[in-house]
Protein backbone atom coordinates (compact mmCIF):
# COMPACT_ATOMS: atom_id res chain seq x y z
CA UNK A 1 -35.01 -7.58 -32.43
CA UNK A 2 -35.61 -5.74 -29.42
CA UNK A 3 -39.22 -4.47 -29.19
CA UNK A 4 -37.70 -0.54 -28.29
CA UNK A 5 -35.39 -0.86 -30.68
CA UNK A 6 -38.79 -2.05 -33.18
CA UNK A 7 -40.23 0.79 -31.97
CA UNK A 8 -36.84 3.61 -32.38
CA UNK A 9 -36.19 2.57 -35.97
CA UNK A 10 -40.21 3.09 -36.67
CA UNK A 11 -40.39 6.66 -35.50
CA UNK A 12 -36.90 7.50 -37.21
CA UNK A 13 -38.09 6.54 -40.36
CA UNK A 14 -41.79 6.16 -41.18
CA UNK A 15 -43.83 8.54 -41.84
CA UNK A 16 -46.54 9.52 -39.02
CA UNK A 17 -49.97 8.26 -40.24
CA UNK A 18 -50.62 5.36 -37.77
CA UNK A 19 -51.23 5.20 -33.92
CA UNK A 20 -49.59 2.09 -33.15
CA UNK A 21 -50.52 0.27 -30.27
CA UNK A 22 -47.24 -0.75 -28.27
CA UNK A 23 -47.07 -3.96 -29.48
CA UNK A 24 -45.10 -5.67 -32.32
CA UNK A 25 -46.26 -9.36 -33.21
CA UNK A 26 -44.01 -11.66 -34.67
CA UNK A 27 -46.44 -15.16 -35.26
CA UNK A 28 -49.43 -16.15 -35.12
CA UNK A 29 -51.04 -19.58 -35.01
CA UNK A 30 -55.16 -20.26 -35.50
CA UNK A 31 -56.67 -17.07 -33.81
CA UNK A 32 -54.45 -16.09 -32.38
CA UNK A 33 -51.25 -13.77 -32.54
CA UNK A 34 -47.87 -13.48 -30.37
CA UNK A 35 -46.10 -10.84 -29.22
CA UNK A 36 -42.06 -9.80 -28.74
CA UNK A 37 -42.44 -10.42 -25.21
CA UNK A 38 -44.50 -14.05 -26.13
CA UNK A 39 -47.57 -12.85 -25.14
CA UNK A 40 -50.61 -14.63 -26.84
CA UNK A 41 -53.60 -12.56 -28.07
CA UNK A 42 -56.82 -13.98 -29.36
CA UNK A 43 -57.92 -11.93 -32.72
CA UNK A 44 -61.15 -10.39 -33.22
CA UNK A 45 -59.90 -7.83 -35.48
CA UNK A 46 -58.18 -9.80 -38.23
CA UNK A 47 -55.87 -7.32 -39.86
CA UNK A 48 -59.15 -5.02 -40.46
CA UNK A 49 -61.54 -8.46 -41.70
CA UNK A 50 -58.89 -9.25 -43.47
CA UNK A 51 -56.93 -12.60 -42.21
CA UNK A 52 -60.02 -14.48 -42.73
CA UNK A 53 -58.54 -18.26 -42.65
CA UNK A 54 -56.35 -16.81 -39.49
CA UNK A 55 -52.91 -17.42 -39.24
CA UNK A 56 -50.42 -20.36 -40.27
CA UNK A 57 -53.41 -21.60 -42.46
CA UNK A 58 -51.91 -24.88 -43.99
CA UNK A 59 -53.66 -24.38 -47.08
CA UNK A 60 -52.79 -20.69 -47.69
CA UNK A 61 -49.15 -21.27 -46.30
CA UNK A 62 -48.53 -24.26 -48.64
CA UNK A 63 -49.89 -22.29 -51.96
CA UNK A 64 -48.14 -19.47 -50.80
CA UNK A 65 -44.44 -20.98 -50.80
CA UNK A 66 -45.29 -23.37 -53.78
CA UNK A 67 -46.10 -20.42 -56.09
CA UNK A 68 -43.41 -18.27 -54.29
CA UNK A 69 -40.72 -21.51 -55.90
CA UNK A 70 -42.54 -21.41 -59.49
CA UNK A 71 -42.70 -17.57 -60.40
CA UNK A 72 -43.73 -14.24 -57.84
CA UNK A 73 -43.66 -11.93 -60.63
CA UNK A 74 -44.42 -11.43 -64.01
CA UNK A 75 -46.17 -8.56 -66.37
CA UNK A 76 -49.69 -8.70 -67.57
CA UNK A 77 -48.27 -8.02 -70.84
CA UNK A 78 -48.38 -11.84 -70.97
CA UNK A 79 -50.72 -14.75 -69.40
CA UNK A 80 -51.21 -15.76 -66.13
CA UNK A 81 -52.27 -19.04 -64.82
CA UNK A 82 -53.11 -18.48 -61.53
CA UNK A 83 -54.57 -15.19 -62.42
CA UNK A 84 -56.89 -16.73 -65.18
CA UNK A 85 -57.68 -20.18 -62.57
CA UNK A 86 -58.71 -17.05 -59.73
CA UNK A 87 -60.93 -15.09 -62.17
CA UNK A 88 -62.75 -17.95 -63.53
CA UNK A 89 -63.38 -19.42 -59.91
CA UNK A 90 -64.28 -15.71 -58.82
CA UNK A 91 -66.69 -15.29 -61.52
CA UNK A 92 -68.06 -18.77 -61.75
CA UNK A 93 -72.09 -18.61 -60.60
CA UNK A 94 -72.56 -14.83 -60.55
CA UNK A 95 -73.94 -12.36 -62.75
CA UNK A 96 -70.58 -10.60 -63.44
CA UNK A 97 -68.83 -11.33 -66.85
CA UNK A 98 -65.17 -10.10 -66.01
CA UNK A 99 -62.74 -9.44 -63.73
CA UNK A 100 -60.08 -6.77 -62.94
CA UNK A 101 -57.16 -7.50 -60.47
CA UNK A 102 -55.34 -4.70 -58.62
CA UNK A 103 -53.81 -4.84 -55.32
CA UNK A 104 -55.91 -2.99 -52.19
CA UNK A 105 -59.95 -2.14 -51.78
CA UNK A 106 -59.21 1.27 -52.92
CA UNK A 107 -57.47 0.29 -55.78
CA UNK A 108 -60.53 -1.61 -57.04
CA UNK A 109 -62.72 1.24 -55.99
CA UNK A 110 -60.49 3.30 -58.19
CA UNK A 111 -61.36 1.03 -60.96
CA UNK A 112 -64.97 0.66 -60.63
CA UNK A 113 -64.93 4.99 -60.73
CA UNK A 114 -63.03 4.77 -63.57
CA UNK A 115 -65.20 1.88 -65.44
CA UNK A 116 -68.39 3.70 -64.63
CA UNK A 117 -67.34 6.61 -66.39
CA UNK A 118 -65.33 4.94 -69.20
CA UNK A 119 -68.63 3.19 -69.87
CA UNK A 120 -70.82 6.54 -69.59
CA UNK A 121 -67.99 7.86 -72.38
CA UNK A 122 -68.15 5.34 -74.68
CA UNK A 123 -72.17 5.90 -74.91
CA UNK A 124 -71.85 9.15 -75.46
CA UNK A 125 -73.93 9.77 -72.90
CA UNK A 126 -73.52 13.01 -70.81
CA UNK A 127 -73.03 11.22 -67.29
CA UNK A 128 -70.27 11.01 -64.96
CA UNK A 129 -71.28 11.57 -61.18
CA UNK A 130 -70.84 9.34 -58.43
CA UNK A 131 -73.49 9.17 -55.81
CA UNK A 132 -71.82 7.78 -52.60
CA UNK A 133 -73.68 8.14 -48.90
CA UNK A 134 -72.83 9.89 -46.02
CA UNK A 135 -70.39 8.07 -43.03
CA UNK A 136 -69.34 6.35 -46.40
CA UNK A 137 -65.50 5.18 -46.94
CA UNK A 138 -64.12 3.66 -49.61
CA UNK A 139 -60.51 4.22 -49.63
CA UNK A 140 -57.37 6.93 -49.66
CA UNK A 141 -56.32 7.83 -53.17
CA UNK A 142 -57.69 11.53 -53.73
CA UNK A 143 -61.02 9.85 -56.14
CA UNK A 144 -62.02 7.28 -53.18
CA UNK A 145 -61.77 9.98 -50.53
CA UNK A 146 -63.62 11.88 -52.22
CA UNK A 147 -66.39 9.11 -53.12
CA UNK A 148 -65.67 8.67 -49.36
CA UNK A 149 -68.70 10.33 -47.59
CA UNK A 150 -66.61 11.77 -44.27
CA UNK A 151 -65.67 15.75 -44.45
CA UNK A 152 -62.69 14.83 -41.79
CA UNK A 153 -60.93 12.61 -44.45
CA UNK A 154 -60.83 15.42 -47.03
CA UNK A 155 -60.46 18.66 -45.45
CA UNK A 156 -56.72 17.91 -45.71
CA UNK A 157 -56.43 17.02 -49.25
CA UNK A 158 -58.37 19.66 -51.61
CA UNK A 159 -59.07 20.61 -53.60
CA UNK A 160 -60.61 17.14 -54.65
CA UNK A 161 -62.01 15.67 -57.97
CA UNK A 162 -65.26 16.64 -59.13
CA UNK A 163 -68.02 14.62 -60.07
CA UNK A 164 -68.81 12.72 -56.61
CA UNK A 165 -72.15 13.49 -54.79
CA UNK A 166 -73.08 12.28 -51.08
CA UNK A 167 -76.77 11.92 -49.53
CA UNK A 168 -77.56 10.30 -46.02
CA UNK A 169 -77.42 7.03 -45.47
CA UNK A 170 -80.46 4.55 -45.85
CA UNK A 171 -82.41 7.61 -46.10
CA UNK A 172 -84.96 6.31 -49.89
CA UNK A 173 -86.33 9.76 -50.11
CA UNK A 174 -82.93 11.87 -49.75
CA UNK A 175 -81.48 9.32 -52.53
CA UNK A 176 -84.52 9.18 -54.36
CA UNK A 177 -84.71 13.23 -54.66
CA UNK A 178 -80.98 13.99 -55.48
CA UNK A 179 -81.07 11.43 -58.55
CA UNK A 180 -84.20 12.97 -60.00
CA UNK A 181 -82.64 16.07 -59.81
CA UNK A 182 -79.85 15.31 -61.77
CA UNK A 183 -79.50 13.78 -65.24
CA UNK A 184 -75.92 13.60 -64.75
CA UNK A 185 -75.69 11.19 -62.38
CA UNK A 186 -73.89 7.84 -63.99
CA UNK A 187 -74.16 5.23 -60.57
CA UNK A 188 -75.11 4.44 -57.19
CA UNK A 189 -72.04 3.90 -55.00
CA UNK A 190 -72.67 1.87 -51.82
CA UNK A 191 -71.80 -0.33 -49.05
CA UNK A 192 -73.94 -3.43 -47.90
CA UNK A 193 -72.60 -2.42 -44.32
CA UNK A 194 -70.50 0.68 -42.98
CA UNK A 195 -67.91 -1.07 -41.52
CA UNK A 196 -65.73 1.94 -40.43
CA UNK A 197 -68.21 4.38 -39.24
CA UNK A 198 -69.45 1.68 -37.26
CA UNK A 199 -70.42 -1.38 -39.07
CA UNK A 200 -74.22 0.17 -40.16
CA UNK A 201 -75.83 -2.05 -42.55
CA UNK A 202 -77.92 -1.07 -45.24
CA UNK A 203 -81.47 -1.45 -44.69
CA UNK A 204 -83.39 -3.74 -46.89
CA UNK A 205 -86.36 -1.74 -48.45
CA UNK A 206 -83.15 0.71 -48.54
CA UNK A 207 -81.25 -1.19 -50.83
CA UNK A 208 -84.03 -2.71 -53.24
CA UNK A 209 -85.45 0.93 -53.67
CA UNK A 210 -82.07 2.18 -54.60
CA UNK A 211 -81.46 -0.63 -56.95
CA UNK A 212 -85.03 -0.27 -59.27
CA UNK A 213 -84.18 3.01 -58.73
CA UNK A 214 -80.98 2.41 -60.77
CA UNK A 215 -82.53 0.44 -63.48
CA UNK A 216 -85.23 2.88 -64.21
CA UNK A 217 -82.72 5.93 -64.65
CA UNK A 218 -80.53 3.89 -66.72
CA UNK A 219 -78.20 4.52 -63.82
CA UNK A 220 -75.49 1.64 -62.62
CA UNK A 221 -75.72 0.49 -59.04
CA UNK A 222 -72.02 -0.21 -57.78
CA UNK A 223 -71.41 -1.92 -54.48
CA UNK A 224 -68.43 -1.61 -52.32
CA UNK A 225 -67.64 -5.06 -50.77
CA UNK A 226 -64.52 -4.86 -50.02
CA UNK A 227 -65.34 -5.28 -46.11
CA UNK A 228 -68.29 -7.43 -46.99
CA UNK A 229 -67.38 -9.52 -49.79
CA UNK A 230 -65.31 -13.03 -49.62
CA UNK A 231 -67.53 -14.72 -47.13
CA UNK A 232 -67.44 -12.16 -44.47
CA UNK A 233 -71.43 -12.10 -44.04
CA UNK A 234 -72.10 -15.74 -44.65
CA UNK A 235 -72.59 -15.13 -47.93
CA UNK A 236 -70.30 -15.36 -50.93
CA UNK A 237 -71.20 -11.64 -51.54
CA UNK A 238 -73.10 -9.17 -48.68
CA UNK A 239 -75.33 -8.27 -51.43
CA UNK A 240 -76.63 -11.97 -52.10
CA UNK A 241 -78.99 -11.07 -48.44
CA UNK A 242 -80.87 -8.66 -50.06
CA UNK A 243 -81.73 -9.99 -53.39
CA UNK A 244 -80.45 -7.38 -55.76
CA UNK A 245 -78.27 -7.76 -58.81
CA UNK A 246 -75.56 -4.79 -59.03
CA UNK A 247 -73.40 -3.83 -62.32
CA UNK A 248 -70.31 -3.67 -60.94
CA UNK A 249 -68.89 -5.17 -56.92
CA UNK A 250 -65.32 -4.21 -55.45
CA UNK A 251 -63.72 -7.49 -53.25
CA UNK A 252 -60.83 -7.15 -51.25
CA UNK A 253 -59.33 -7.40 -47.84
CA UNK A 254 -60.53 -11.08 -47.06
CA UNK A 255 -59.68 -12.05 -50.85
CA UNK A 256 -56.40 -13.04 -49.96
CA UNK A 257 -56.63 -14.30 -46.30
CA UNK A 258 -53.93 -11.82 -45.57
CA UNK A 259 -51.87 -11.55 -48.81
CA UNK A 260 -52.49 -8.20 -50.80
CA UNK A 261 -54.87 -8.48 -53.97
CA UNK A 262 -58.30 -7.10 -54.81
CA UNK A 263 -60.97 -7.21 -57.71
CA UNK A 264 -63.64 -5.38 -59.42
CA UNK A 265 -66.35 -7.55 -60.80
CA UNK A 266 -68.87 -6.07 -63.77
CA UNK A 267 -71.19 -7.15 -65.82
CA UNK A 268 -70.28 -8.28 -69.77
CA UNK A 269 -72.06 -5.02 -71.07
CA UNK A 270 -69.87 -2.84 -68.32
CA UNK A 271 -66.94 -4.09 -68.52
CA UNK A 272 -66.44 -4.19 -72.47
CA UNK A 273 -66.36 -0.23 -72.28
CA UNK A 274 -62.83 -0.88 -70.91
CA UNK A 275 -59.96 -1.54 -73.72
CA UNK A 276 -56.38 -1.86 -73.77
CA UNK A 277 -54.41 0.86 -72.26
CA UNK A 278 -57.63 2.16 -70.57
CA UNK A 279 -56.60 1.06 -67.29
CA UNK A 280 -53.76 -1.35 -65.87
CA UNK A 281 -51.78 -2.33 -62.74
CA UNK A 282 -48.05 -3.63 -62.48
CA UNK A 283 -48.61 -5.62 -59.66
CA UNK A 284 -52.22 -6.20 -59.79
CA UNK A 285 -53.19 -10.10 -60.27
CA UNK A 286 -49.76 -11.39 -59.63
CA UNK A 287 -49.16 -14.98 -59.62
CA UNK A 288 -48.48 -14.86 -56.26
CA UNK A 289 -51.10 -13.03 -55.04
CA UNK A 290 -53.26 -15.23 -57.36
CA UNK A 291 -52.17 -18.02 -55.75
CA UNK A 292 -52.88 -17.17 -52.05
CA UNK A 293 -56.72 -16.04 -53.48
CA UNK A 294 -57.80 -18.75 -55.13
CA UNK A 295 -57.09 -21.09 -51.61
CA UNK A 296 -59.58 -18.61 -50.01
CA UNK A 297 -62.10 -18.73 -53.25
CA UNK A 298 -61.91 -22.84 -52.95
CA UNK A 299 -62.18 -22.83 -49.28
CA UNK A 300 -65.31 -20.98 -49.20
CA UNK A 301 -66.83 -22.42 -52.39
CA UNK A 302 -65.97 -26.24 -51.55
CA UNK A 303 -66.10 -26.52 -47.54
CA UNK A 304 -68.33 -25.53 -45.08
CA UNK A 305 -66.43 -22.43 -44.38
CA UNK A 306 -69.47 -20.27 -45.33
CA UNK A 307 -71.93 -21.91 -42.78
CA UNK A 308 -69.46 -21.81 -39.78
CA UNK A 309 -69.32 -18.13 -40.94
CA UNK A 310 -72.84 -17.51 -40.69
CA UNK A 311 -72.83 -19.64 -37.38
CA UNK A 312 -70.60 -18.28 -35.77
CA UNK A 313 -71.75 -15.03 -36.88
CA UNK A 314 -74.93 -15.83 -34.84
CA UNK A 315 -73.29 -17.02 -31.82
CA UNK A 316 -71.03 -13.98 -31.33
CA UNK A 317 -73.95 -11.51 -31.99
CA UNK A 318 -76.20 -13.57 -29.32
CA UNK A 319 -73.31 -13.24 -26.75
CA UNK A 320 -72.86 -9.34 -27.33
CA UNK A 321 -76.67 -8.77 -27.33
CA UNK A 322 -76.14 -9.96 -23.54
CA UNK A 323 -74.65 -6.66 -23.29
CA UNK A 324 -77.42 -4.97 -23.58
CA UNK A 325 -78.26 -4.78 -19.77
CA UNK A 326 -75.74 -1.92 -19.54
CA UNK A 327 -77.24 1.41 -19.76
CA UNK A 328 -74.27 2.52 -21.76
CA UNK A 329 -74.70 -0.24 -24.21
CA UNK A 330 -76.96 2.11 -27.06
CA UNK A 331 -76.73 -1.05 -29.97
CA UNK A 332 -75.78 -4.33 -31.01
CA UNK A 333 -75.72 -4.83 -34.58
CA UNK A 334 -74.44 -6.28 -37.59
CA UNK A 335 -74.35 -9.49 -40.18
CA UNK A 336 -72.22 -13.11 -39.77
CA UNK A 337 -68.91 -12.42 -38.22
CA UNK A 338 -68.84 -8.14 -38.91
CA UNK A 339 -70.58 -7.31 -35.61
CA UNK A 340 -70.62 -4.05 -33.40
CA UNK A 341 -71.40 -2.69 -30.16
CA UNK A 342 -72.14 1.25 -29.86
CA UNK A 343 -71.59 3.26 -26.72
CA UNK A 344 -73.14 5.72 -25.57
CA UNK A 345 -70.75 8.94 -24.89
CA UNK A 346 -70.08 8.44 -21.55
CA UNK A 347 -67.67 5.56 -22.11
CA UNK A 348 -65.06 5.92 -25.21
CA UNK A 349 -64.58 2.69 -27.14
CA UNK A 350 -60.48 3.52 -27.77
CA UNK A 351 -60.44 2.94 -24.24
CA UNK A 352 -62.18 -0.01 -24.00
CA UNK A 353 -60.79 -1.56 -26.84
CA UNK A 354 -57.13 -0.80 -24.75
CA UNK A 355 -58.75 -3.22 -21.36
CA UNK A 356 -59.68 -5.49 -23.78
CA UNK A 357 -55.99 -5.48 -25.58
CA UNK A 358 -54.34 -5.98 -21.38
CA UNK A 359 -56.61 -8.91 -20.91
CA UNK A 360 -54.92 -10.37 -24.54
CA UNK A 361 -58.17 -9.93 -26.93
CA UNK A 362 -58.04 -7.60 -30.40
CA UNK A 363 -60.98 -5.31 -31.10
CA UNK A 364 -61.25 -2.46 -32.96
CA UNK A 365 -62.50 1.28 -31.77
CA UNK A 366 -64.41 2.36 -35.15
CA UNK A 367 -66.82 5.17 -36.26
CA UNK A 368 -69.97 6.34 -33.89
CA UNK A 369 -68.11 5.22 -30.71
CA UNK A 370 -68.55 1.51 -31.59
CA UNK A 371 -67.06 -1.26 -30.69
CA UNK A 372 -65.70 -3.88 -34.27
CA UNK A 373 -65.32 -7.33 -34.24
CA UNK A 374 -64.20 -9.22 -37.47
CA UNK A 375 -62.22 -12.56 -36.21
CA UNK A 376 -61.24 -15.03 -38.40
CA UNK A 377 -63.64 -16.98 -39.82
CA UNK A 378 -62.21 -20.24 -38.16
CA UNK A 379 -63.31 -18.35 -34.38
CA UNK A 380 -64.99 -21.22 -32.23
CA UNK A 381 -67.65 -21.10 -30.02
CA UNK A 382 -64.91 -21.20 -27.06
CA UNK A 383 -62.86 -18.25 -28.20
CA UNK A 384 -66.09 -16.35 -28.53
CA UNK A 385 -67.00 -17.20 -24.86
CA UNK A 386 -63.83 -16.07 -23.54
CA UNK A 387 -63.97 -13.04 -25.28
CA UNK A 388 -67.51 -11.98 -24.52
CA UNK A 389 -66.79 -13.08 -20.85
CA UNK A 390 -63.68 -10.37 -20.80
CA UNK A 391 -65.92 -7.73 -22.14
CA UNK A 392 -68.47 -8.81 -19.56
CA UNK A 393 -66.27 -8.35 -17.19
CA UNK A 394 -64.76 -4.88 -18.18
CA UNK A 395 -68.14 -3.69 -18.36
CA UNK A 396 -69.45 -4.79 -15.08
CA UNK A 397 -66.24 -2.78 -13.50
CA UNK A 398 -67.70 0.40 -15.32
CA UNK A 399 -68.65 2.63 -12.84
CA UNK A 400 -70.79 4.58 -15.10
């Protein structure tokens, strides 16, 4: 079809919550992705760090149409295969006892709210809050916007749910303070890194304080990995660098290398509060989806996907710290291939992130005026040289 005519039917008939960049890809292949005009783009974006294999992934493609032949659909009012092969492979060497499928990050968000305070219920204990940090985000239904530490999200949308709390970001004391101060507090709600307010990871001593912190109030620490989780970091897990053991995790996005399906991990002792009609999902751990996530389980757990990530994730954060030498370069910062570059205010990242979109590369304008980059984890060296070297380039003409 005719990308204006792409574009007419679009603004006829969906409703207006995206700005769309003028393009309309039909195919991709590796990296990268093609346009309606057969323009080629190299991908450092992935779908928001989601198409984490890239695209046209033999693998992925091949379990995809196999399943796709065999059964798409089918209620979890009976067994699943694929769903009960991807739970046991998700679970398999972690501390987490059981598994809940659902379809998007904030879906499993939604669940881990819900399983904190089922839990909290079924104890009879008088807690319920959610502490979440500032420049949080953890989704769009009304509970994970509100969990979602940005005022500009929810403005629109109250009133909003009670029972959520925000306190800055890697700030011990702030955290420290608010829980003592409050016996109704029932978990810790946090990211290993920021990704959309500017891909901000969570300091260390942060993140082990909060977590004893947890265990001594009998609170549960929850950790948002949807951005994080599946490999993204160079770990199985983003919290695996930091040596802490959380109650409950949230996986998404890279999950299915592109195909829609999330999970919420807990512990045995968490996840028993939840019984049968407590909480549910039609389409959540189809066989389908099932399918496409266990190829991106087995590829990280039994190749050397994982290292290349953590490689890789090295080599593009050496070639952005070049960067530096511009005055309008403030930081360069983040973990395996989740990496960021703030600006200072004199130069907006939208429109850099345009220049870089002309010279046919895909980066993201997030939070704090930063500069994303979340490629595939099958980026090479090569790709992240020419990419670097067209940044380099639309920096150095910066007259600034």
């Amino acid at each position: 079809m005719d990308f204006t005519k792409i574009k007419e039917l679009d603004a006829k008939n969906y409703m207006n919550v995206f700005a769309r960049q003028h393009i309309c890809f039909t195919h991709g292949e590796g990296n990268k992705l093609y346009d309606t005009y057969g323009n080629a783009y190299m991908d450092f974006f992935g779908g928001i760090a989601v198409n984490c294999l890239g695209y046209n992934y033999p693998p992925l493609v091949n379990a995809i149409v196999e399943q796709s032949k065999k059964l798409i659909h089918i209620s979890n009012i009976f067994y699943n295969e694929p769903q009960a092969l991807l739970c046991d492979a998700l679970l398999e060497g972690t501390m987490f006892g059981r598994a809940f499928l659902c379809n998007s990050g904030a879906e499993a968000n939604e669940a881990a709210i819900k399983l904190v305070r089922k839990y909290f219920y079924a104890s009879a204990k008088k807690k319920f809050k959610i502490l979440t940090a500032l420049d949080s985000f953890h989704g769009r239904t009304l509970a994970t916007l509100t969990a979602t530490g940005q005022e500009k999200y929810q403005k629109p949308f109250a009133p909003l749910p009670e029972g959520f709390l925000h306190v800055p970001f890697n700030d011990f004391e702030a955290l420290k303070a608010r829980v003592n101060s409050d016996d109704e507090i029932a978990a810790v709600f946090l990211e290993c890194v920021q990704g959309e307010s500017g891909v901000r990871p969570v300091d260390y001593e942060y993140l082990i304080n909060a977590y004893a912190l947890c265990k001594s109030k009998g609170i549960l620490l929850v950790l948002d990995e949807v951005q994080t989780g599946m490999g993204r970091t160079g770990k199985m897990f983003g919290f695996e660098h930091y040596g802490v053991q959380p109650d409950i995790i949230t996986v998404a996005k890279g999950l299915g290398g592109g195909f829609p399906v999330a999970a919420c991990l807990a512990r045995n002792e968490i996840a028993d509060a939840f019984k049968p009609g407590d909480h549910g999902s039609t389409f959540g751990g189809g066989p389908l989806a099932c399918a496409a996530a266990l190829v991106v389980v087995n590829e990280l757990k039994n190749t050397p996907l994982l290292s290349q990530v953590e490689k890789m994730g090295r080599y593009l954060s050496a070639r952005l710290m070049k960067l530096r030498k511009y005055k309008f370069v403030k930081d360069v910062r983040g973990i395996g291939l989740l990496q960021a570059v703030e600006l200072s205010k004199s130069l907006k990242n939208a429109e850099i992130a345009g220049k870089m979109l002309s010279k046919g590369f895909i980066i993201n304008a997030a939070g704090h005026n930063t500069l994303r980059f979340a490629p595939p984890y099958t980026i090479t060296k090569a790709e992240i040289d020419a990419m670097a070297d067209a940044l380099n380039e639309i920096f150095a003409s910066t007259n600034i």
